[in-house]
C-alpha atoms as a PDB file:
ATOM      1  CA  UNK A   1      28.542   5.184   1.297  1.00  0.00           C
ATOM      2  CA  UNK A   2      31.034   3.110  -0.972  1.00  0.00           C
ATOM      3  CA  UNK A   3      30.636   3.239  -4.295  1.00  0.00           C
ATOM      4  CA  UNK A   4      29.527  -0.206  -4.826  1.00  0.00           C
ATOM      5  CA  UNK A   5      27.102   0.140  -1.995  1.00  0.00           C
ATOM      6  CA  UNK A   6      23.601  -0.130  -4.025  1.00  0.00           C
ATOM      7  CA  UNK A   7      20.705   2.847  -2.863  1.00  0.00           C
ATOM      8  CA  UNK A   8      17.498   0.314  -2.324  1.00  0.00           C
ATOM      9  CA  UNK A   9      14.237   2.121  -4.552  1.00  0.00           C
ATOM     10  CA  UNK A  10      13.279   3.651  -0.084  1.00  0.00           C
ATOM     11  CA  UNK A  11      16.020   5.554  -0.580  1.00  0.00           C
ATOM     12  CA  UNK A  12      15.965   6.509  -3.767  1.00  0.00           C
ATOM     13  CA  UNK A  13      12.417   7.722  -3.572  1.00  0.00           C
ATOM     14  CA  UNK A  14      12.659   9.762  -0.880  1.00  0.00           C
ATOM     15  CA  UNK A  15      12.737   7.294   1.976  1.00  0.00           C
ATOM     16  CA  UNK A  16      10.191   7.233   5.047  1.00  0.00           C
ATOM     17  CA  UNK A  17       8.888  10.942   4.278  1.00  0.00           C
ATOM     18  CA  UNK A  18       7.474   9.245   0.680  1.00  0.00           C
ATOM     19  CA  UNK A  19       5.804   6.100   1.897  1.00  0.00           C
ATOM     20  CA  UNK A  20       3.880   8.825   4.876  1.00  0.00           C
ATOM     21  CA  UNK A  21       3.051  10.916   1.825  1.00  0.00           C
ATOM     22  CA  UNK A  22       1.735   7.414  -0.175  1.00  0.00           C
ATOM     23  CA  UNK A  23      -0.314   6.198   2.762  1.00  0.00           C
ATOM     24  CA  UNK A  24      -1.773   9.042   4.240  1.00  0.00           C
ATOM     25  CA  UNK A  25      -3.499  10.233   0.860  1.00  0.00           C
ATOM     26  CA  UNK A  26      -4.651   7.112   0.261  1.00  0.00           C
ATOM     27  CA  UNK A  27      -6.387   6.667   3.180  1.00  0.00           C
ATOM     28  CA  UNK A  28      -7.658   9.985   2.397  1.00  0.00           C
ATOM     29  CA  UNK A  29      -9.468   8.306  -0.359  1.00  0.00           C
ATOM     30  CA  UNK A  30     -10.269   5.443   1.790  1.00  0.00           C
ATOM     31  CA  UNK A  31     -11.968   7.633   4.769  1.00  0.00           C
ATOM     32  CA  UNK A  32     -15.014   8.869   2.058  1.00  0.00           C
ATOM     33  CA  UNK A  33     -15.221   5.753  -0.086  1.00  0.00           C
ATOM     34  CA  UNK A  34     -18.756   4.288   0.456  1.00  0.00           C
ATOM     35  CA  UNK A  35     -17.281   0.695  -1.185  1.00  0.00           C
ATOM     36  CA  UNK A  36     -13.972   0.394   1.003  1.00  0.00           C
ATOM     37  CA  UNK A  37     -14.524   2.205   4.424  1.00  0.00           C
ATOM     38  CA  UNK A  38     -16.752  -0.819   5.411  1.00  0.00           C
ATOM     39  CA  UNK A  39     -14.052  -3.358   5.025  1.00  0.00           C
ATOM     40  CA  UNK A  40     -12.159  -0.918   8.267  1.00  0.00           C
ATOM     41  CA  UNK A  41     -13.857  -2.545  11.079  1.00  0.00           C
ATOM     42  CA  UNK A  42     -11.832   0.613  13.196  1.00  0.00           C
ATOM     43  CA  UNK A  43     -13.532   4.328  13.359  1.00  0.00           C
ATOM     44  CA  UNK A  44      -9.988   5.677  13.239  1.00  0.00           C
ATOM     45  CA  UNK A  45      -7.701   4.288  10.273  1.00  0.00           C
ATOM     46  CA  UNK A  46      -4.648   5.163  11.696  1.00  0.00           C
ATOM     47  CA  UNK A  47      -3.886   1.385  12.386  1.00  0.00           C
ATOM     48  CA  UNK A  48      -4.557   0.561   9.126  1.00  0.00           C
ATOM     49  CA  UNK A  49      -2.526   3.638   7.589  1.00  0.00           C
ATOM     50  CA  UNK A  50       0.427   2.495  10.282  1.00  0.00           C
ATOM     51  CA  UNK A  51       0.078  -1.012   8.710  1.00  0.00           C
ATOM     52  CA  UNK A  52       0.707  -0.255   5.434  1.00  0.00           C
ATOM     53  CA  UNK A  53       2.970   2.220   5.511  1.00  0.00           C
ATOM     54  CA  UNK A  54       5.057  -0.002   7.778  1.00  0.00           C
ATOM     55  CA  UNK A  55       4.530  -3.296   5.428  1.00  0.00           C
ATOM     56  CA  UNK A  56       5.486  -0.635   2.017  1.00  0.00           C
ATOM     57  CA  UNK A  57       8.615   0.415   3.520  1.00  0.00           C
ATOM     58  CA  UNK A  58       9.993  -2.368   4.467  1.00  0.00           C
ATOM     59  CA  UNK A  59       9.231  -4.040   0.964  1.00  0.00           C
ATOM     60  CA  UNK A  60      11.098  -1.248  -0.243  1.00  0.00           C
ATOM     61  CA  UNK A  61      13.827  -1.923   1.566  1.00  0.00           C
ATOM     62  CA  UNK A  62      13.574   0.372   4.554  1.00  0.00           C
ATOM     63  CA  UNK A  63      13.267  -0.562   8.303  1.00  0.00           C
ATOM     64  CA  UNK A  64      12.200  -4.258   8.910  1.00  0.00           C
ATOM     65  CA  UNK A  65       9.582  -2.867  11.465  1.00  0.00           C
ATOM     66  CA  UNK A  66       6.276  -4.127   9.805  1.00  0.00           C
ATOM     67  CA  UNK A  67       8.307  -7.817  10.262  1.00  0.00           C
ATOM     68  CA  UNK A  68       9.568  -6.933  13.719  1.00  0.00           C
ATOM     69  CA  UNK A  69       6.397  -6.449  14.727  1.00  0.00           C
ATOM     70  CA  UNK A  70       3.971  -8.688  12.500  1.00  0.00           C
ATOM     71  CA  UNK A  71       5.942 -11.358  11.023  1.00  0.00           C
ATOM     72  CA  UNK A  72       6.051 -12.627   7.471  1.00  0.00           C
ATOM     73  CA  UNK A  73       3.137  -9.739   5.461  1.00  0.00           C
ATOM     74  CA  UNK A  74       1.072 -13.142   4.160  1.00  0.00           C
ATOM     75  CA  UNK A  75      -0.862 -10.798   2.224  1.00  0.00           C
ATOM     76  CA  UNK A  76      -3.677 -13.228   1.059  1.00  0.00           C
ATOM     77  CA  UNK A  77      -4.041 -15.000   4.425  1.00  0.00           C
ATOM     78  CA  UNK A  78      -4.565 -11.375   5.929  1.00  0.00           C
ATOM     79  CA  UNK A  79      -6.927 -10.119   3.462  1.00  0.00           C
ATOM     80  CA  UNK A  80      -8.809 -13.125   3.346  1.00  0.00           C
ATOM     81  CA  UNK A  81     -11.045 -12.622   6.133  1.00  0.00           C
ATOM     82  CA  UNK A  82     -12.335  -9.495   3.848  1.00  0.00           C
ATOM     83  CA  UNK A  83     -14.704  -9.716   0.754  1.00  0.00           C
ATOM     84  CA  UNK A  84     -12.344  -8.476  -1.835  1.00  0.00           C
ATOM     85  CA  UNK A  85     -14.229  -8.451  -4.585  1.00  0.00           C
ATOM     86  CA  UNK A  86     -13.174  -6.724  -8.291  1.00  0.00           C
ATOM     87  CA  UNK A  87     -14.704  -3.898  -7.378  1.00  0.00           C
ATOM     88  CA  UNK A  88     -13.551  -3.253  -4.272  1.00  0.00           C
ATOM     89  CA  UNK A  89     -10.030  -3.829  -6.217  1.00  0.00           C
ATOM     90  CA  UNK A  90     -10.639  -1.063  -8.571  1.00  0.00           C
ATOM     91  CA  UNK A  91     -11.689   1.503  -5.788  1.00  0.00           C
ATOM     92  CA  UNK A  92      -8.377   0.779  -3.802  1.00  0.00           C
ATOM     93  CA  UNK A  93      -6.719   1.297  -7.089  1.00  0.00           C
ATOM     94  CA  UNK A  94      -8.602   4.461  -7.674  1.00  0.00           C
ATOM     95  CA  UNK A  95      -7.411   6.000  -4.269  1.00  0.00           C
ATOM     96  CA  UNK A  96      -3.308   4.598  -4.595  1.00  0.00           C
ATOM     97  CA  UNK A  97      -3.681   5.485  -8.004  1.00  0.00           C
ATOM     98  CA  UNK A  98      -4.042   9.197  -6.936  1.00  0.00           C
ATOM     99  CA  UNK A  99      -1.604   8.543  -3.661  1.00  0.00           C
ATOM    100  CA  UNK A 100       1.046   7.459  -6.370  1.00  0.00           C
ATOM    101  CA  UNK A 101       0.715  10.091  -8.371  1.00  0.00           C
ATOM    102  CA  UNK A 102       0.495  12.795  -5.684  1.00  0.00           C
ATOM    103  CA  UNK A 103       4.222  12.133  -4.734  1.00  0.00           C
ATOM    104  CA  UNK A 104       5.614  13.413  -8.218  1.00  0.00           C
ATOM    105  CA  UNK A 105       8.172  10.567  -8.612  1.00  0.00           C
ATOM    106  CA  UNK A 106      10.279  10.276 -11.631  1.00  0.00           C
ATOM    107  CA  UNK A 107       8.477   8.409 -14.314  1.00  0.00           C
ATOM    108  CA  UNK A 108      11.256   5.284 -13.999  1.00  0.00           C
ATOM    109  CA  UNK A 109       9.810   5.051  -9.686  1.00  0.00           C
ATOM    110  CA  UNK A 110       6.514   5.591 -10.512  1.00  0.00           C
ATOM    111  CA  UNK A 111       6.117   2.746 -12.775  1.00  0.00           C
ATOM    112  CA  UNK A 112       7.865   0.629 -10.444  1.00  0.00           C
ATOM    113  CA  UNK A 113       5.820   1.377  -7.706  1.00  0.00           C
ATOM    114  CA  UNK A 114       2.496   1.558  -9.286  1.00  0.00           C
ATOM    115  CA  UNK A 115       3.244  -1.875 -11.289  1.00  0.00           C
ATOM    116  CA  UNK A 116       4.003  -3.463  -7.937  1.00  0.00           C
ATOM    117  CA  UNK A 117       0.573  -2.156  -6.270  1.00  0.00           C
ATOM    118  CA  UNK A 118      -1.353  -2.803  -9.510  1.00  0.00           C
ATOM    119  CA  UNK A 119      -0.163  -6.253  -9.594  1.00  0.00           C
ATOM    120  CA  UNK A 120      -0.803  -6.958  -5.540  1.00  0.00           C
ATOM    121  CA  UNK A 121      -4.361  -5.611  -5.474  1.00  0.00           C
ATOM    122  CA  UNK A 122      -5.310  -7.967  -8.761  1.00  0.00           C
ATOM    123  CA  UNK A 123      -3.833 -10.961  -6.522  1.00  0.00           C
ATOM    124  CA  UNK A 124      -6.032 -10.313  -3.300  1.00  0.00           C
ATOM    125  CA  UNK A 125      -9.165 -10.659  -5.025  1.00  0.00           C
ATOM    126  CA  UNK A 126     -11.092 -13.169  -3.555  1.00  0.00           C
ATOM    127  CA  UNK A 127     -14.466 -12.651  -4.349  1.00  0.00           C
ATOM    128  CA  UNK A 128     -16.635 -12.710  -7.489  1.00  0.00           C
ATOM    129  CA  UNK A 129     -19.669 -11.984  -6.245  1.00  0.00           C
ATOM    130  CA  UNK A 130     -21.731  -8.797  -4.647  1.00  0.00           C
ATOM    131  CA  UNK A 131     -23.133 -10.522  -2.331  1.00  0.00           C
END
């Protein structure tokens, strides 16, 4: 690598082996949550798991897969068939917020990443009721 060749935050944090890490524990989380597991119309969440892993990474800056094979992420438009309602937003933050943390990035990477994901689950709320 040159040395003006810039290392994209994948890299630096550890590349595809981190975002595996991420994902899996949180759907971890996800699998025993009474509040979010309904919203996974599949018994198996590997789909799901593959889906976000894919869609983190390339955000990242890794592999365009998740746009290779889904097209643009049109985050609200996907998550709008789904009641996501505040609290449904704090359990998913509950379960990344432990996923983040599990990875043991430096301080500088884990605010970046956890701002980003703190910041994306506050914009897919689309619900204000329980009901």
């Amino acid at each position: 690598m040159s040395e003006n060749a810039q290392v994209t935050f994948f890299e630096a944090v550890g590349g595809e082996e981190t975002f595996h890490r991420l994902v899996h524990r949180f759907y971890e989380g996800v699998a025993g949550d009474p509040l979010l597991r309904p919203l996974y119309p599949d018994e198996d969440l590997s789909e799901a798991e593959d889906k976000l892993r894919l869609f983190l990474v390339q955000y990242w800056g890794g592999p365009r897969t998740y746009g290779e094979q889904r097209g643009h992420p049109r985050l609200r438009m996907r998550h709008a068939p789904f009641a996501v309602t505040p609290a449904a937003r704090d359990a998913w933050l509950r379960h990344m917020r432990e996923a983040v943390e599990s990875l043991a990035l430096p301080e500088q990477y884990e605010t970046t990443l956890w701002t980003y994901l703190h910041n994306a689950a506050f914009s897919l709320v689309n619900t204000f009721e329980d009901g």
